[in-house]
C-alpha atoms as a PDB file:
ATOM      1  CA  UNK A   1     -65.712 -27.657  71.485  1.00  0.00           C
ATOM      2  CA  UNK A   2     -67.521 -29.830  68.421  1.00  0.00           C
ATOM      3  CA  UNK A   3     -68.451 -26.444  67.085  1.00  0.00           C
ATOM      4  CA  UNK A   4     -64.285 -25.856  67.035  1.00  0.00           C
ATOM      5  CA  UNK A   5     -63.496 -29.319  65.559  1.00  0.00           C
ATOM      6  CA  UNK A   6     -66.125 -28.994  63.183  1.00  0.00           C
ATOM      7  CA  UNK A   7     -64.811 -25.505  61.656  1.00  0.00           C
ATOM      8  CA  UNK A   8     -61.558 -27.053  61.824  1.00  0.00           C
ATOM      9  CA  UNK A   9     -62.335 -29.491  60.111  1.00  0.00           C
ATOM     10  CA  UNK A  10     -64.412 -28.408  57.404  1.00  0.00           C
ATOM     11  CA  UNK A  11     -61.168 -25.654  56.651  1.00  0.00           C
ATOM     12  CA  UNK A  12     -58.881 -28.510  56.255  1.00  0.00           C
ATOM     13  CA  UNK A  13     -61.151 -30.306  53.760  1.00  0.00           C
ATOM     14  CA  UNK A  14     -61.942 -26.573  51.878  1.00  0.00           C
ATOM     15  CA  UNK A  15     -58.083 -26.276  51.892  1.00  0.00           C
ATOM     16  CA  UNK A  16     -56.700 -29.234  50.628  1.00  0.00           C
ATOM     17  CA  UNK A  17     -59.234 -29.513  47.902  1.00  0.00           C
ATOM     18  CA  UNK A  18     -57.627 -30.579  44.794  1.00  0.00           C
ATOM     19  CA  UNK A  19     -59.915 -29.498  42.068  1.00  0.00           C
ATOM     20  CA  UNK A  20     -58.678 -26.266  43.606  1.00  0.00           C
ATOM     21  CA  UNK A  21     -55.853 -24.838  41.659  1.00  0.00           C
ATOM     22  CA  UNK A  22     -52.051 -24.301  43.776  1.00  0.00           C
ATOM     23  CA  UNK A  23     -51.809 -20.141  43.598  1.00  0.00           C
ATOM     24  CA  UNK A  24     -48.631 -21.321  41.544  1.00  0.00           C
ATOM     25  CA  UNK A  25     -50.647 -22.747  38.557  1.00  0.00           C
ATOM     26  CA  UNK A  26     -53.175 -19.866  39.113  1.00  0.00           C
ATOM     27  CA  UNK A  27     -53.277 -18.387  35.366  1.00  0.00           C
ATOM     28  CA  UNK A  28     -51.387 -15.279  34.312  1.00  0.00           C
ATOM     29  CA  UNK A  29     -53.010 -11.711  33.087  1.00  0.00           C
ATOM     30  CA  UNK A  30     -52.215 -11.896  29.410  1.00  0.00           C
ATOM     31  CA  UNK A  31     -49.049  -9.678  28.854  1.00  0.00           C
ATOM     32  CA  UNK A  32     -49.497  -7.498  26.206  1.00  0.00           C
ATOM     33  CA  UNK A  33     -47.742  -8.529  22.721  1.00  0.00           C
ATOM     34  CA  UNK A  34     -45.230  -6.423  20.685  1.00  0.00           C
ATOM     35  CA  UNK A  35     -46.793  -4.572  17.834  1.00  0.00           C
ATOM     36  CA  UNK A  36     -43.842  -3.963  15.192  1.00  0.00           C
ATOM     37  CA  UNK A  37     -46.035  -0.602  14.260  1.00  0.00           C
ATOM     38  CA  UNK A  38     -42.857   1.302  12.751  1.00  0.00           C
ATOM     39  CA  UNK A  39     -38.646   1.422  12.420  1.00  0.00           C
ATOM     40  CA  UNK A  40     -37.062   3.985  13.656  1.00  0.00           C
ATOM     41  CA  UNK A  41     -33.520   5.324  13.331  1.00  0.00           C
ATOM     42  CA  UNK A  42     -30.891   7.414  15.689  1.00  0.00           C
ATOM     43  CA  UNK A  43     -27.821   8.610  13.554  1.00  0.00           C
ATOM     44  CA  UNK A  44     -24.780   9.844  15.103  1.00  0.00           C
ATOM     45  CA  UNK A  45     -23.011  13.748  14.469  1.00  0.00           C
ATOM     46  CA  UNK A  46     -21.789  12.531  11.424  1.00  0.00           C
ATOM     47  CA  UNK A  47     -25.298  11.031  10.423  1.00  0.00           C
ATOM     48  CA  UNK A  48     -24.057   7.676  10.617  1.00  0.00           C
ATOM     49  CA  UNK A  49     -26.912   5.167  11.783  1.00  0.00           C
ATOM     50  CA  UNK A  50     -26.292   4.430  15.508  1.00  0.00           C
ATOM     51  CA  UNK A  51     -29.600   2.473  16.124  1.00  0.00           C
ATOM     52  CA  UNK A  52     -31.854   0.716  13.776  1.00  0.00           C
ATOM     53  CA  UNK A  53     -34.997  -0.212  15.906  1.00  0.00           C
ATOM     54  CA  UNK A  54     -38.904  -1.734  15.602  1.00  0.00           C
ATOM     55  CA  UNK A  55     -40.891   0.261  17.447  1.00  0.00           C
ATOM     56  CA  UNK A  56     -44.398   0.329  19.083  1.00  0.00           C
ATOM     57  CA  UNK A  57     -46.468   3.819  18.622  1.00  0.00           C
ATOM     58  CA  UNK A  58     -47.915   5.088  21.611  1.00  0.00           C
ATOM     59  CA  UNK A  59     -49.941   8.113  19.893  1.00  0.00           C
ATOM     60  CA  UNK A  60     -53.228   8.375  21.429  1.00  0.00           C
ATOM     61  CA  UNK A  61     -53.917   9.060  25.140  1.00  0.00           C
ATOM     62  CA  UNK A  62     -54.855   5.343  26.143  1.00  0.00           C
ATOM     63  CA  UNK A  63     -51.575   4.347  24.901  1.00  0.00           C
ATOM     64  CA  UNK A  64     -49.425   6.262  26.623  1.00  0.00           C
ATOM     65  CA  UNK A  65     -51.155   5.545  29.944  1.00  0.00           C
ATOM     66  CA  UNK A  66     -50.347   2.068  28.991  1.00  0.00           C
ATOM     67  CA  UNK A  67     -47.184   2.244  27.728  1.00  0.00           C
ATOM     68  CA  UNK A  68     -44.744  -0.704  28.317  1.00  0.00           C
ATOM     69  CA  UNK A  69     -46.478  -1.552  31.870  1.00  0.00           C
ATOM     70  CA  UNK A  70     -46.754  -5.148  32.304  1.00  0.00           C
ATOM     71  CA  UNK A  71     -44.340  -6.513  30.148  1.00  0.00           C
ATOM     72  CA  UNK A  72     -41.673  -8.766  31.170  1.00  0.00           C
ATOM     73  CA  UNK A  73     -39.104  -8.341  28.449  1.00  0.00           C
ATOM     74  CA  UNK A  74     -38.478  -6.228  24.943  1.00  0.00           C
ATOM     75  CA  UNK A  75     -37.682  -8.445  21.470  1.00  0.00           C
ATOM     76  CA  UNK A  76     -33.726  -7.468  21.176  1.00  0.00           C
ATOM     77  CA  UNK A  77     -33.459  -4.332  19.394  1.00  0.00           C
ATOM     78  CA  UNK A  78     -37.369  -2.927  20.079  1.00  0.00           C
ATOM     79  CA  UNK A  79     -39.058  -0.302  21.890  1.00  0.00           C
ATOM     80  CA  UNK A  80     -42.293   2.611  22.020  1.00  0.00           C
ATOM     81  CA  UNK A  81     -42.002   5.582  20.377  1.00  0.00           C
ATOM     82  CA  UNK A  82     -44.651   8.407  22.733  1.00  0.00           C
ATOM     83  CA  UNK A  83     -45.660  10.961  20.066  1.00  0.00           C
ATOM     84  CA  UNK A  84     -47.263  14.059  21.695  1.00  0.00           C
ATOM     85  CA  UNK A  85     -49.027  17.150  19.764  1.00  0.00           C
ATOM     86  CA  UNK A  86     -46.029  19.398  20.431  1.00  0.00           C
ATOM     87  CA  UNK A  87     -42.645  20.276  22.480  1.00  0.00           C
ATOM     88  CA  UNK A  88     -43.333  20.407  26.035  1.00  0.00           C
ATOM     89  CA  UNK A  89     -41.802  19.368  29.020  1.00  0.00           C
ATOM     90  CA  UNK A  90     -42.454  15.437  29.342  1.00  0.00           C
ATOM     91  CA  UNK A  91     -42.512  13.137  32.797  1.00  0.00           C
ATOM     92  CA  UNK A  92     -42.375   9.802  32.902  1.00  0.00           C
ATOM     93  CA  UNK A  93     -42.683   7.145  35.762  1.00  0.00           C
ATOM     94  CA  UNK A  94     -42.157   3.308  35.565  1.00  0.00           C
ATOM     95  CA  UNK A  95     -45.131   2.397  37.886  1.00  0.00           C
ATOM     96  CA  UNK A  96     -46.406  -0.926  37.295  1.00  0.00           C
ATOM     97  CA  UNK A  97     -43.128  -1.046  34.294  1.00  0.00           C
ATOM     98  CA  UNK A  98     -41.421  -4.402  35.223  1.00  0.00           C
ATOM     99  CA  UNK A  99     -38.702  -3.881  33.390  1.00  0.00           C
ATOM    100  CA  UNK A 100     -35.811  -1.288  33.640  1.00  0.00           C
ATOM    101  CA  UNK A 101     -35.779   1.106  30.452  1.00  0.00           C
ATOM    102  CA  UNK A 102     -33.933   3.904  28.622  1.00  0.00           C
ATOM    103  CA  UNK A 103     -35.764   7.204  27.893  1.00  0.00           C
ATOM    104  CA  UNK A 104     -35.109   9.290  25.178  1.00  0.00           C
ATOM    105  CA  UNK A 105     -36.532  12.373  25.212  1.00  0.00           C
ATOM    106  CA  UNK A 106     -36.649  14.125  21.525  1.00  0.00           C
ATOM    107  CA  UNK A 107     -37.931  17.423  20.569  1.00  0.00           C
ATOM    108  CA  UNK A 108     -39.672  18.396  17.742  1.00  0.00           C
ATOM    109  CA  UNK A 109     -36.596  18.774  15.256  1.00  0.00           C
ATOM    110  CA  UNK A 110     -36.166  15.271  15.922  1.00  0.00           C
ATOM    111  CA  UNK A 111     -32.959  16.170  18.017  1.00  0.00           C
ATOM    112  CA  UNK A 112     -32.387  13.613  21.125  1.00  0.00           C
ATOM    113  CA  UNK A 113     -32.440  16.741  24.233  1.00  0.00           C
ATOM    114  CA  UNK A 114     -32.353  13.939  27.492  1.00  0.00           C
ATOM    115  CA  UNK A 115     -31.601  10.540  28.064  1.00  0.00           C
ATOM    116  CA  UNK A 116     -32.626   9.052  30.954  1.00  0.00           C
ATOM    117  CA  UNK A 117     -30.351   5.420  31.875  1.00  0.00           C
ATOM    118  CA  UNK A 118     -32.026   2.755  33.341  1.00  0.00           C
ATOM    119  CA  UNK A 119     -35.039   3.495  35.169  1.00  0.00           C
ATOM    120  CA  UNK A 120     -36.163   1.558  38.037  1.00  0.00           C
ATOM    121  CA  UNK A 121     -38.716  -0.611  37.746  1.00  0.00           C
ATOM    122  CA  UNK A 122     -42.004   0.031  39.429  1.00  0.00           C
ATOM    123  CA  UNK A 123     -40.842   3.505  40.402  1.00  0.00           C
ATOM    124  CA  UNK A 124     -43.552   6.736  41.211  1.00  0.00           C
ATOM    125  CA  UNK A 125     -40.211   9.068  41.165  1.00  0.00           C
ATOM    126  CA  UNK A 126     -40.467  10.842  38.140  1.00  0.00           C
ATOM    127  CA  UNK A 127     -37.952  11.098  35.284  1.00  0.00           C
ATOM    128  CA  UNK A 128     -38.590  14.409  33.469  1.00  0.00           C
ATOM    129  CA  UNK A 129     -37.005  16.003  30.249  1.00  0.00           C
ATOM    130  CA  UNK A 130     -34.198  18.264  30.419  1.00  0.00           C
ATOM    131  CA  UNK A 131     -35.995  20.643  27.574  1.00  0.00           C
ATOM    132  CA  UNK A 132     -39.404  20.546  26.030  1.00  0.00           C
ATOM    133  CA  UNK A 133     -39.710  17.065  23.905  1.00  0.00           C
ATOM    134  CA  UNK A 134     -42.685  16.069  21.655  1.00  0.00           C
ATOM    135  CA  UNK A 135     -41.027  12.387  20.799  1.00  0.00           C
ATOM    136  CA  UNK A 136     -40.001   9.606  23.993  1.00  0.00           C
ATOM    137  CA  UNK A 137     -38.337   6.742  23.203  1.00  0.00           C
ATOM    138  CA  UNK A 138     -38.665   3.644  26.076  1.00  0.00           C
ATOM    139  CA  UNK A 139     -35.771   0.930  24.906  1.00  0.00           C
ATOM    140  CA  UNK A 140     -34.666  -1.756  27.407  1.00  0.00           C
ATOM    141  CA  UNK A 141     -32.562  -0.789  29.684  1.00  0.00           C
ATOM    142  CA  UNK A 142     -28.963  -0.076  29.263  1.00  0.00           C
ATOM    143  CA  UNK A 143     -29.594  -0.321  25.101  1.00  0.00           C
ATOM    144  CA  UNK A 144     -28.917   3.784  25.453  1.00  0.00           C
ATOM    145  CA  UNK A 145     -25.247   3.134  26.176  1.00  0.00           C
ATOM    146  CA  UNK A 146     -24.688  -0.189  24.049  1.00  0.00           C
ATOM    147  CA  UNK A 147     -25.426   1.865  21.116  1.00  0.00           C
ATOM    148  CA  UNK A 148     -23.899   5.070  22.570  1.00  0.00           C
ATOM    149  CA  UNK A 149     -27.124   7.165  22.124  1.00  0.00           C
ATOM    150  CA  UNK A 150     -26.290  11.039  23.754  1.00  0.00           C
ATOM    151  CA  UNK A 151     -28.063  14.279  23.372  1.00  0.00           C
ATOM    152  CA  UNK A 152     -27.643  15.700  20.231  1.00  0.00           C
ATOM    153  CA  UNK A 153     -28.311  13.165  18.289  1.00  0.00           C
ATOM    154  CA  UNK A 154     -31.036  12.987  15.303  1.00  0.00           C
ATOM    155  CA  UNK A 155     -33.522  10.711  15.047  1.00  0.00           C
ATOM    156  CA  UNK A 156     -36.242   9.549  12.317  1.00  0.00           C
ATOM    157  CA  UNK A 157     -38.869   7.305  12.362  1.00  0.00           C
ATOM    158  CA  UNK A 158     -41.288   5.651   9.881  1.00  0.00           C
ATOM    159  CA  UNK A 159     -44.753   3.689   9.967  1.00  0.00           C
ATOM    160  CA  UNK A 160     -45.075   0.786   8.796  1.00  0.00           C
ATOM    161  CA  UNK A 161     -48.277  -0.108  10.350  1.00  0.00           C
ATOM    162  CA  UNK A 162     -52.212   0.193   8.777  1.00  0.00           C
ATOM    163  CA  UNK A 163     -53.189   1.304  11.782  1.00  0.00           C
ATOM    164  CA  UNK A 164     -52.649   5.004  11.146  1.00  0.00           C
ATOM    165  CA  UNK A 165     -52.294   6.750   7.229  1.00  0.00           C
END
């Protein structure tokens, strides 16, 4: 029975130990920054500019693995441009994505082939092209319809970043 009160004791103590940080004030993993890396345009049928965004360039293997995962917002008018070696069909998934996004899916004539409308957050369902796409497009969620983005549309994008010639 002292054995008991002793344990129980010596948990209370361990537990209410205030150099011990709350699991409230416990820091945060670092969310990854926005990289303005490029702009990139969408222009309408009648090549009218539809969308003027900032963009992010997810061209190299790491990433694209990363992608937007962990972020808990988008600067207004922003979002990652996935440039792949060639048309194929793409999949993505929004696992460990906290936010809901817009895909755009974009073959190699830079013509917009699928969009995909708010994706669920955290989601292993996959969202998949409708044709073979060498370009994706992640913009916050419902920014597809508030600037009336649909298939057919052309798109064109430029660097602006040193990171790549």
């Amino acid at each position: 029975m002292k054995q008991l009160f002793l344990f129980c004791f010596c948990l209370f103590i361990t537990a209410c130990n205030p150099e011990k940080p709350a699991p409230e004030t416990l820091p945060k993993a670092d969310e990854p920054a926005f990289r303005e890396e490029g702009r990139l345009w969408i222009m309408g049928t009648d090549s009218s500019r539809v969308a003027d965004l900032k963009i992010e360039i997810a061209d190299s293997p790491e990433e694209q693995e990363m992608g937007l995962m962990n972020r808990t917002s988008l600067p207004e008018n922003s979002g990652m441009l996935f440039i792949f070696p060639k048309d194929e069909p793409q999949q993505f998934w929004m696992a460990n994505t906290l936010i809901s996004l817009d895909l755009i899916f974009i073959n190699s004539e830079k013509e917009v082939v699928t969009v995909a409308k708010l994706a669920q957050p955290q989601s292993t369902t996959g969202i998949p092209s409708t044709a073979p796409a060498k370009y994706v497009l992640e913009i916050a969620g419902g920014q597809a319809d508030h600037f009336g983005i649909t298939e057919g549309m052309i798109m064109d994008f430029m660097r602006t970043d040193t990171k790549h010639p």
